[in-house]
Structures are given as C-alpha cells and as structure tokens.
PDB file of N, CA and C in Angstrom:
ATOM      1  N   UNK A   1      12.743 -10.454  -7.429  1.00  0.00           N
ATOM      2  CA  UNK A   1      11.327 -10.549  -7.093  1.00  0.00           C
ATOM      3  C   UNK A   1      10.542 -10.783  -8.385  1.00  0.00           C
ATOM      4  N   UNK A   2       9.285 -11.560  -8.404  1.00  0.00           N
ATOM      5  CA  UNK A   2       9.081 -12.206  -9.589  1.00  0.00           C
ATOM      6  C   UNK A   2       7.782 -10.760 -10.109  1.00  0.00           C
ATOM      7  N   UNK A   3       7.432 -10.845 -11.235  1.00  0.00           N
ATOM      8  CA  UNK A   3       6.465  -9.489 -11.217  1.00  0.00           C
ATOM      9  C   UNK A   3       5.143 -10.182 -10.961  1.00  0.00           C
ATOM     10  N   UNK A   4       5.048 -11.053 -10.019  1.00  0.00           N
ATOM     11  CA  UNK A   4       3.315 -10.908  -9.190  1.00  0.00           C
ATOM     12  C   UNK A   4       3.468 -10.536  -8.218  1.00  0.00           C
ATOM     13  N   UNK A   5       4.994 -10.799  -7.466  1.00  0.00           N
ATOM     14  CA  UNK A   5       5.204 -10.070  -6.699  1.00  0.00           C
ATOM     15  C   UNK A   5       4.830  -8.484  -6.611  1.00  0.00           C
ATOM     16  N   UNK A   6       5.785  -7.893  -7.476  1.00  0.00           N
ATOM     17  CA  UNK A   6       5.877  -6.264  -7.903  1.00  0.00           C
ATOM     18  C   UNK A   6       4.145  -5.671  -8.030  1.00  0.00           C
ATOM     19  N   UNK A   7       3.661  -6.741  -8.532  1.00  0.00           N
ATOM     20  CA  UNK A   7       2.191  -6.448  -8.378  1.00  0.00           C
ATOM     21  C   UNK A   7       1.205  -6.313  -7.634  1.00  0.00           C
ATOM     22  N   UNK A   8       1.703  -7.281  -6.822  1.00  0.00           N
ATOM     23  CA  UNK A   8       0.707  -7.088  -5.335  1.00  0.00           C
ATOM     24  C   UNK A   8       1.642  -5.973  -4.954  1.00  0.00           C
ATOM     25  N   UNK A   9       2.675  -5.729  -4.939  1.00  0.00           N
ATOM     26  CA  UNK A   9       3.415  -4.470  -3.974  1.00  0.00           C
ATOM     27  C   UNK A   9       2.474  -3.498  -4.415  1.00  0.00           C
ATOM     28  N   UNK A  10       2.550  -3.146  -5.959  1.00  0.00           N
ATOM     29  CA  UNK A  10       2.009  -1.795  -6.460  1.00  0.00           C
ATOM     30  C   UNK A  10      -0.213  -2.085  -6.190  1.00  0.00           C
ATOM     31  N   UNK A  11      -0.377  -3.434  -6.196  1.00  0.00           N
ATOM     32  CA  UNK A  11      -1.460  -3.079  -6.072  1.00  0.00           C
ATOM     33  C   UNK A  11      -2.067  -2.605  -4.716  1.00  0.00           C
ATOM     34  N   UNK A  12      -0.941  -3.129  -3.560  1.00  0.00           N
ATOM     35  CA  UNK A  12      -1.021  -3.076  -1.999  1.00  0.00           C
ATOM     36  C   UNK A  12      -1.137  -0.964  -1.831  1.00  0.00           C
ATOM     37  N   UNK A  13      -0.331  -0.386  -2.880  1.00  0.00           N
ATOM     38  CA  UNK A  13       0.150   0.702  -2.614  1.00  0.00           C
ATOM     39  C   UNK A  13      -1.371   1.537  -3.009  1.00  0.00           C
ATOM     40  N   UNK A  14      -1.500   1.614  -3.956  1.00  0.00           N
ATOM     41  CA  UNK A  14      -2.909   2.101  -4.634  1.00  0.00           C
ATOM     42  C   UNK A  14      -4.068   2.080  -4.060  1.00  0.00           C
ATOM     43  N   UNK A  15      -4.323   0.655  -3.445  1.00  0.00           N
ATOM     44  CA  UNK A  15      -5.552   0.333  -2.602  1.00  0.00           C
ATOM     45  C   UNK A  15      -5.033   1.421  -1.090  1.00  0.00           C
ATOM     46  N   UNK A  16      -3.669   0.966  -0.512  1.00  0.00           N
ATOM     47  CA  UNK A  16      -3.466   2.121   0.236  1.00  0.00           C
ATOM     48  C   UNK A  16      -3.952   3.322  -0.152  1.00  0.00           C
ATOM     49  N   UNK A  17      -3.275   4.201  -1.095  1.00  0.00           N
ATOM     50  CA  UNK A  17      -3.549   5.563  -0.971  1.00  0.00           C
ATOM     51  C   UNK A  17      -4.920   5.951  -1.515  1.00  0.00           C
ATOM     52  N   UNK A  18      -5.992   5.185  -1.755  1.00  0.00           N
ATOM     53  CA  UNK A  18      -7.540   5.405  -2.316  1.00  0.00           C
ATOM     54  C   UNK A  18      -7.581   5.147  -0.835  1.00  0.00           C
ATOM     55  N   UNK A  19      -7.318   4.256   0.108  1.00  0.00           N
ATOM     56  CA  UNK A  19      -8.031   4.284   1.523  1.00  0.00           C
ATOM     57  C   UNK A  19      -7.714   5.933   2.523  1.00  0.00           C
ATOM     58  N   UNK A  20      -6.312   5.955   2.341  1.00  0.00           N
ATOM     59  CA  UNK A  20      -6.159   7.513   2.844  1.00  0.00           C
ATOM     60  C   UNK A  20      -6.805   8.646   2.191  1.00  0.00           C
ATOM     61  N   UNK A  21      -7.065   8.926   0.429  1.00  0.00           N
ATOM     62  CA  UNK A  21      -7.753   9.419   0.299  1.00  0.00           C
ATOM     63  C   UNK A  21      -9.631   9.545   0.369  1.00  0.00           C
ATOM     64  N   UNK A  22     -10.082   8.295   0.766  1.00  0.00           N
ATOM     65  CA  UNK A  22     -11.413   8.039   1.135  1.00  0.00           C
ATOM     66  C   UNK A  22     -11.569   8.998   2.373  1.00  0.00           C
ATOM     67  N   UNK A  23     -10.741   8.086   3.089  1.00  0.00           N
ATOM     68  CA  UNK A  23     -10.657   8.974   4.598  1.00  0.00           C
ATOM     69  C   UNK A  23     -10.885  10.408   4.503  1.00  0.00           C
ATOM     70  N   UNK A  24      -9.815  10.978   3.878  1.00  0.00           N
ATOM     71  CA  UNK A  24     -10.311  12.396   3.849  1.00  0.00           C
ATOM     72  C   UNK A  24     -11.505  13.539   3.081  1.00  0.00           C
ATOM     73  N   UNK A  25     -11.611  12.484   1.849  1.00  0.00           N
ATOM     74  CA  UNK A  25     -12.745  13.046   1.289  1.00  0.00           C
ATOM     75  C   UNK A  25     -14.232  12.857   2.375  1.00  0.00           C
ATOM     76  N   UNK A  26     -14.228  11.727   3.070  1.00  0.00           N
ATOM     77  CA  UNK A  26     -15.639  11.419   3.584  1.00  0.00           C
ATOM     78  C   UNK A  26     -15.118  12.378   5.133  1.00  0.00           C
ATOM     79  N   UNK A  27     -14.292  12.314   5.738  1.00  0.00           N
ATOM     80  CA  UNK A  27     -14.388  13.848   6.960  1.00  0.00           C
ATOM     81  C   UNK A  27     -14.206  14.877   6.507  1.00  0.00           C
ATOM     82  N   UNK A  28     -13.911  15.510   5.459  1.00  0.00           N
ATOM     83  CA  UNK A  28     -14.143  17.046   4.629  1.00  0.00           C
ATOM     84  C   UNK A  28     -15.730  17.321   4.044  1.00  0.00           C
ATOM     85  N   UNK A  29     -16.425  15.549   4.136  1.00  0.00           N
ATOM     86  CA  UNK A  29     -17.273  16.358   3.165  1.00  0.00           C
ATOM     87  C   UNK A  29     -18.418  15.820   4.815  1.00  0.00           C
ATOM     88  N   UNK A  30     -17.947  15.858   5.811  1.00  0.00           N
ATOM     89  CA  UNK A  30     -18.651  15.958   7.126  1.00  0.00           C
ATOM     90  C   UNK A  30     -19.445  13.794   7.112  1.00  0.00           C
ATOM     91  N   UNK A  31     -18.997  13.586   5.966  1.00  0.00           N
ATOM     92  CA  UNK A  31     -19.833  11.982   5.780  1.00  0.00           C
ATOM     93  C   UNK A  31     -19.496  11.070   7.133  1.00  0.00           C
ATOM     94  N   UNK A  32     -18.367  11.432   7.814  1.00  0.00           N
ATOM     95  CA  UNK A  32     -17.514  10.706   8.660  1.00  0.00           C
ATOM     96  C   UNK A  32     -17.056  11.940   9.839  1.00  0.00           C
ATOM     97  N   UNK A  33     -17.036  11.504  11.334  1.00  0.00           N
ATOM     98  CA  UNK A  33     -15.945  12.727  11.996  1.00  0.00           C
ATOM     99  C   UNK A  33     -15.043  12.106  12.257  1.00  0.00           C
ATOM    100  N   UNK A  34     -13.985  12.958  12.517  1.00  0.00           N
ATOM    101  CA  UNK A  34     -12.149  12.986  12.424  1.00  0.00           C
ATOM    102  C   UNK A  34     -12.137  11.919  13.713  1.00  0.00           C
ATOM    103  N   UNK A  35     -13.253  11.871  14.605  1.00  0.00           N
ATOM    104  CA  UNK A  35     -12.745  10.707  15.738  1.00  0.00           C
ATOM    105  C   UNK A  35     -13.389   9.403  15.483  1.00  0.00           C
ATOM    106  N   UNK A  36     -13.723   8.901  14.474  1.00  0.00           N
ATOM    107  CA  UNK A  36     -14.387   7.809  14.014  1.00  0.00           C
ATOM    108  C   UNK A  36     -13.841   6.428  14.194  1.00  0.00           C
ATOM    109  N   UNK A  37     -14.149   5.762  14.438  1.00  0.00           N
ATOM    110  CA  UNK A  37     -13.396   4.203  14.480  1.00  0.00           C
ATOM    111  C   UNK A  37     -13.475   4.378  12.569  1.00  0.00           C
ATOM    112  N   UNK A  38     -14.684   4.412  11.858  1.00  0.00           N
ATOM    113  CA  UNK A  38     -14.368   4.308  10.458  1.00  0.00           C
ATOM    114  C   UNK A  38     -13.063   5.009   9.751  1.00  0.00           C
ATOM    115  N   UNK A  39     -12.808   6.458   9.428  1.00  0.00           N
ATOM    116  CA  UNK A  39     -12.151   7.334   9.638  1.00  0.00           C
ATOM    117  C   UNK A  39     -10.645   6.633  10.185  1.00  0.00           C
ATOM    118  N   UNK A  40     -10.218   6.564  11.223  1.00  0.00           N
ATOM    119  CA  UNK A  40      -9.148   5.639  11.610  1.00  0.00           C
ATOM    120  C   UNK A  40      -8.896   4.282  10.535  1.00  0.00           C
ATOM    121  N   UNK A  41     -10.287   4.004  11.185  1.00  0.00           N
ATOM    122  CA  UNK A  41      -9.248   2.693  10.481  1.00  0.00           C
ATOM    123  C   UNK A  41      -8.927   2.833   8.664  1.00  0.00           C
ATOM    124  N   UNK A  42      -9.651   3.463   7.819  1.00  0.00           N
ATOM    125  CA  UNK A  42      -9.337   3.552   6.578  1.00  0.00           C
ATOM    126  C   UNK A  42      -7.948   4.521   6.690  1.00  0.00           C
ATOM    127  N   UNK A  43      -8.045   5.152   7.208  1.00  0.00           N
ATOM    128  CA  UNK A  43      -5.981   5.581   7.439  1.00  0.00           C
ATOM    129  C   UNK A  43      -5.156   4.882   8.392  1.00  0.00           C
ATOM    130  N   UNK A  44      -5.680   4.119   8.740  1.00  0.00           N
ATOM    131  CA  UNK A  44      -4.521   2.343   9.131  1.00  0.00           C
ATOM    132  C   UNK A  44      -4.113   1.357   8.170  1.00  0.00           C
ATOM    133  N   UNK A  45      -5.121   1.452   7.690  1.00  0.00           N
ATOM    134  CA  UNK A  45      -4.893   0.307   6.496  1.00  0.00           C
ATOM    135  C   UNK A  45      -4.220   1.003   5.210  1.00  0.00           C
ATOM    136  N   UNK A  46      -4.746   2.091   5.367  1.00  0.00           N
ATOM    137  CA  UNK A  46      -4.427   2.809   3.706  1.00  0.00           C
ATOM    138  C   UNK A  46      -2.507   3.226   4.222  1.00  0.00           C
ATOM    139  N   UNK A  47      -2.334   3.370   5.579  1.00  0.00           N
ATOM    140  CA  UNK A  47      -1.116   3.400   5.805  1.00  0.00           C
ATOM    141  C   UNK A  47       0.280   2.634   5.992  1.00  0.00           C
ATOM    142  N   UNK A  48      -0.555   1.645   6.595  1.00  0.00           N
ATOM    143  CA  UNK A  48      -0.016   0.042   6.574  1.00  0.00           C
ATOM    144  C   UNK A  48       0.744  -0.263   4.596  1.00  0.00           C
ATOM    145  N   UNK A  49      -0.664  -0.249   4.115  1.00  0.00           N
ATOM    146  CA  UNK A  49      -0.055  -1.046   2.719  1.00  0.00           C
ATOM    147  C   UNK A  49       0.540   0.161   1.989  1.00  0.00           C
ATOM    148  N   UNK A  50       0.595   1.638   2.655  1.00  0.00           N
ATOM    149  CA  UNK A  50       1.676   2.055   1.743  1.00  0.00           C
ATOM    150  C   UNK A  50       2.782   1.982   2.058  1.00  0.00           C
ATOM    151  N   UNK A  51       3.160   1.766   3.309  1.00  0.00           N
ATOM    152  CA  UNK A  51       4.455   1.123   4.134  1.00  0.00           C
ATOM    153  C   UNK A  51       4.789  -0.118   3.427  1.00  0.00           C
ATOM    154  N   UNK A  52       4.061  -0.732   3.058  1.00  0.00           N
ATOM    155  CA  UNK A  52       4.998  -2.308   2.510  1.00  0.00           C
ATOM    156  C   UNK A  52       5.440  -1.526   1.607  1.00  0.00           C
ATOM    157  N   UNK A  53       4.570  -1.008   0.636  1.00  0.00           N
ATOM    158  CA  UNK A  53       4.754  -0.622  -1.180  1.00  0.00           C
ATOM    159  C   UNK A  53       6.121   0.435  -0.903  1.00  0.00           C
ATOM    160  N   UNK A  54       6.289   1.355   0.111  1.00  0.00           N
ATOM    161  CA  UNK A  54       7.317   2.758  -0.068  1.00  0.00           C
ATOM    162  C   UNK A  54       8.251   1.784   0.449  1.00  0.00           C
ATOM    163  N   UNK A  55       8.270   1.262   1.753  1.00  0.00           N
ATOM    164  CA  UNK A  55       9.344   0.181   1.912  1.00  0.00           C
ATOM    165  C   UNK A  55      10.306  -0.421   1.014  1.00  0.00           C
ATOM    166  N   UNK A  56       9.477  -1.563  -0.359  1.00  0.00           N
ATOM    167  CA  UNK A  56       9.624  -2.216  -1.213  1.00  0.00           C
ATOM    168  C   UNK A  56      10.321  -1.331  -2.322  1.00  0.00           C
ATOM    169  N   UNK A  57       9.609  -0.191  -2.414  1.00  0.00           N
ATOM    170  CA  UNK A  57      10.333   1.243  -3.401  1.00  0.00           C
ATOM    171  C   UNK A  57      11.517   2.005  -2.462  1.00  0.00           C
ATOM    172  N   UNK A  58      11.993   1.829  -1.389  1.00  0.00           N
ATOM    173  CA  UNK A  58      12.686   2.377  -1.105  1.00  0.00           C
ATOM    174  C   UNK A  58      12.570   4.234  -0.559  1.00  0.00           C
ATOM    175  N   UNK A  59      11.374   4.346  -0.413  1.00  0.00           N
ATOM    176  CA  UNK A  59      11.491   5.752  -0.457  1.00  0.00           C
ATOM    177  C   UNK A  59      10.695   5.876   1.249  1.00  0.00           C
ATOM    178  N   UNK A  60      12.001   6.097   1.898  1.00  0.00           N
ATOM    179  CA  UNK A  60      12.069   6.027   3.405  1.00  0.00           C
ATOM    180  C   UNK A  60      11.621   7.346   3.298  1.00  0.00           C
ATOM    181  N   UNK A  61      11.598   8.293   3.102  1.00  0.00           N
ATOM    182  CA  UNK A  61      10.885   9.739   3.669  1.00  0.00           C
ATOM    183  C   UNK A  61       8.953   9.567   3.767  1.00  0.00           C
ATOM    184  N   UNK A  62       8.709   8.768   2.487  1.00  0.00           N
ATOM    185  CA  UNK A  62       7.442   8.332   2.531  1.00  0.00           C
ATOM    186  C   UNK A  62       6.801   7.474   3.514  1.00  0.00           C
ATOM    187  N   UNK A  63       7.761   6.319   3.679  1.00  0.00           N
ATOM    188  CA  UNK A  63       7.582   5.181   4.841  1.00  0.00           C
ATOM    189  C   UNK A  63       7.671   5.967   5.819  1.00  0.00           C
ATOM    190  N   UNK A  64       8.219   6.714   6.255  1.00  0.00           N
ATOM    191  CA  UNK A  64       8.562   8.216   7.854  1.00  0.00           C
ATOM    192  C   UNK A  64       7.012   8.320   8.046  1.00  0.00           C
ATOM    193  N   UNK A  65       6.252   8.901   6.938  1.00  0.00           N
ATOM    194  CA  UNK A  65       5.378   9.968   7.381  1.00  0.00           C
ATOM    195  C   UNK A  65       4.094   8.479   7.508  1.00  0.00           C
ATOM    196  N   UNK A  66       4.286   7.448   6.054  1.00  0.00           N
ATOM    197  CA  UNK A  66       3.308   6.335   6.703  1.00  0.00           C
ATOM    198  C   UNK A  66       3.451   5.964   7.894  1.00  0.00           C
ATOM    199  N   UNK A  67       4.272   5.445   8.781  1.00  0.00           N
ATOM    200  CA  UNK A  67       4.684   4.830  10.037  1.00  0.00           C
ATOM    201  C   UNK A  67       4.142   6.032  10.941  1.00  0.00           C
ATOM    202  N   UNK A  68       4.446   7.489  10.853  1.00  0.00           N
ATOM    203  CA  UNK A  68       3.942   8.403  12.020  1.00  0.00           C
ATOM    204  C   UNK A  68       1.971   7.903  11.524  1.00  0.00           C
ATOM    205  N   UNK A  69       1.668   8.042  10.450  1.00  0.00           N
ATOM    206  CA  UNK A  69       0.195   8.329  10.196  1.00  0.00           C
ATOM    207  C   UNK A  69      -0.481   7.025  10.796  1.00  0.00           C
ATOM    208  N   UNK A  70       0.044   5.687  10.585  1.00  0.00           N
ATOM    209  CA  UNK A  70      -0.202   4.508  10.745  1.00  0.00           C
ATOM    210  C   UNK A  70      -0.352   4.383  12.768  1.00  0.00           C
ATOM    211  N   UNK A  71       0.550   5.451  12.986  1.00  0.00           N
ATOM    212  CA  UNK A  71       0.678   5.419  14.719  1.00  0.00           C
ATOM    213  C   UNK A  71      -0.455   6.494  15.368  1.00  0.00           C
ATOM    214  N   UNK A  72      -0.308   7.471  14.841  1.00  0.00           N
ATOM    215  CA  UNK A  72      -1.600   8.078  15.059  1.00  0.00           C
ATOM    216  C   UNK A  72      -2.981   7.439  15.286  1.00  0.00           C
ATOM    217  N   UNK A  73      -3.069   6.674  13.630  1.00  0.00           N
ATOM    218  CA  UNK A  73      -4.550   5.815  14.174  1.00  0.00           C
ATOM    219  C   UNK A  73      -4.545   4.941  15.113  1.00  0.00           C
ATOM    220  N   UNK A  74      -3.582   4.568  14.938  1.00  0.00           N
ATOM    221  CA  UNK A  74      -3.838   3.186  16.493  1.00  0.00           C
ATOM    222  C   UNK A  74      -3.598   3.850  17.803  1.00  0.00           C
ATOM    223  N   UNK A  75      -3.434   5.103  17.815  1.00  0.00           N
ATOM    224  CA  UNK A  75      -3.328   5.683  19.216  1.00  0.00           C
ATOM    225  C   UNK A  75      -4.720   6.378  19.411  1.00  0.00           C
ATOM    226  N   UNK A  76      -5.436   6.855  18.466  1.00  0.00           N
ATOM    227  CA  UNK A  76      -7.114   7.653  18.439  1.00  0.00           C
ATOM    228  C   UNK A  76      -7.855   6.510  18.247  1.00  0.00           C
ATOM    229  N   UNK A  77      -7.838   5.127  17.788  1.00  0.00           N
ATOM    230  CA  UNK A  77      -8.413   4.027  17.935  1.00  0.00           C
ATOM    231  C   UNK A  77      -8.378   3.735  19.800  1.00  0.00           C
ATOM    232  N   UNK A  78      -7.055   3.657  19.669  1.00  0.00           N
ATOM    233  CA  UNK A  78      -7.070   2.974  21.573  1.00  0.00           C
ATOM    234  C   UNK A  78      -7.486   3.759  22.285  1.00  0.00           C
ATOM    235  N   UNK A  79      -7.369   5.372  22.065  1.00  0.00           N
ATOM    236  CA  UNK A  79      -7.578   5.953  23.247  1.00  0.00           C
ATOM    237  C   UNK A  79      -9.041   6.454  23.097  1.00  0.00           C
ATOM    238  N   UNK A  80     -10.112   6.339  22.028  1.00  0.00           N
ATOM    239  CA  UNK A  80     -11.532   6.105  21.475  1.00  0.00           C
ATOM    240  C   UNK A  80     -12.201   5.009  22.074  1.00  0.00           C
ATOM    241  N   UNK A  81     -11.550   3.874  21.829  1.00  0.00           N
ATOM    242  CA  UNK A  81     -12.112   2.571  22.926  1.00  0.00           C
ATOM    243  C   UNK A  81     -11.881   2.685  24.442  1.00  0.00           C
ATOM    244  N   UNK A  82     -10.580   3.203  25.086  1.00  0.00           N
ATOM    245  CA  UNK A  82     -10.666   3.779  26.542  1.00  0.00           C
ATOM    246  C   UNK A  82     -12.102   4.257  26.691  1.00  0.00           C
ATOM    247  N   UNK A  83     -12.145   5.755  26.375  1.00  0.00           N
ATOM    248  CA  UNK A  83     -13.614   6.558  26.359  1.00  0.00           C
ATOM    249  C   UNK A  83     -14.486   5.939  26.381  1.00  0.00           C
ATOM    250  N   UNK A  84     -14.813   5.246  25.159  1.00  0.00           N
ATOM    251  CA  UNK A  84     -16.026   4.447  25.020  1.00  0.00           C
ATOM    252  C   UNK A  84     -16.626   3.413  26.437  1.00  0.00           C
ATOM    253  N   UNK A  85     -15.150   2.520  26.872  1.00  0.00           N
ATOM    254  CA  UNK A  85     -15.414   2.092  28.062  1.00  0.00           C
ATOM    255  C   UNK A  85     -15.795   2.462  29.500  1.00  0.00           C
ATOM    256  N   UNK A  86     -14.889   3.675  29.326  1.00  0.00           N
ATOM    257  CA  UNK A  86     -15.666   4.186  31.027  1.00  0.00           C
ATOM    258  C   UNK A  86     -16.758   4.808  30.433  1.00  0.00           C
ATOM    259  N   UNK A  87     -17.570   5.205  29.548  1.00  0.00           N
ATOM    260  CA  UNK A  87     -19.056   5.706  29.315  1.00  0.00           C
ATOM    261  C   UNK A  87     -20.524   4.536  29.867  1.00  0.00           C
TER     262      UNK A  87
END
C-alpha cells in the first residue's frame, strides 16, 4: 500500500474518533440529546471510518465494538424516523 494510502487510512481514523468523541462531549454537556438524528449520525460516521482504519490495522476487537456502535446508530436513526412518521 503506497503511504497516501496509509494516510487517508490514518487520516479516515482520527476524523473518526474526533466524530465519536464530539458526539459525546456535545450529549454530556446537554448541547445535543442521546436521541438526536445529530448525535447518531456523528457516531455513524465517526464509526464507519474507524472500521476502515482498525480493519486496515488489523485490530478486530476494535472493528467488534465499531461495527456493534456503527449498528446501533442506524437502528436509533431508523427507528427515530418510524416515530417521527406516525407523529
């Protein structure tokens, strides 16, 4: 793999975990609530690109817990838009 490659991996990973940590700083500090379309989706994305990056590094215990976190949001996303619709 050439190192622009390795670079977008590691830069994919970083931008990930500043999006998971956004997420939680802005619903701890009440800026956001835990059922937010915002909230979600910055721990979709921030989960997604740490899945390529732990993937690419090999460290499947990490990719485990991205892939459960990454499923979570798209299940409180879908089942947030259900709600929203019958309202």
């Amino acid at each position: 793999m050439s190192i622009h490659s390795e670079l977008w991996i590691d830069i994919l990973g970083w931008v990930g975990a500043s999006a998971v940590l956004v997420a939680y700083v802005l619903v701890s500090a009440r800026r956001v609530s835990g059922d937010s379309t915002a909230y979600q989706l910055l721990n979709l994305v921030g989960s997604a690109f740490l899945i390529i990056n732990t993937v690419h590094y090999g460290a499947y215990p990490s990719t485990f817990v991205n892939v459960v976190w990454l499923g979570i949001a798209v299940y409180a996303i879908a089942t947030y838009s259900l709600i929203l619709k019958r309202k």
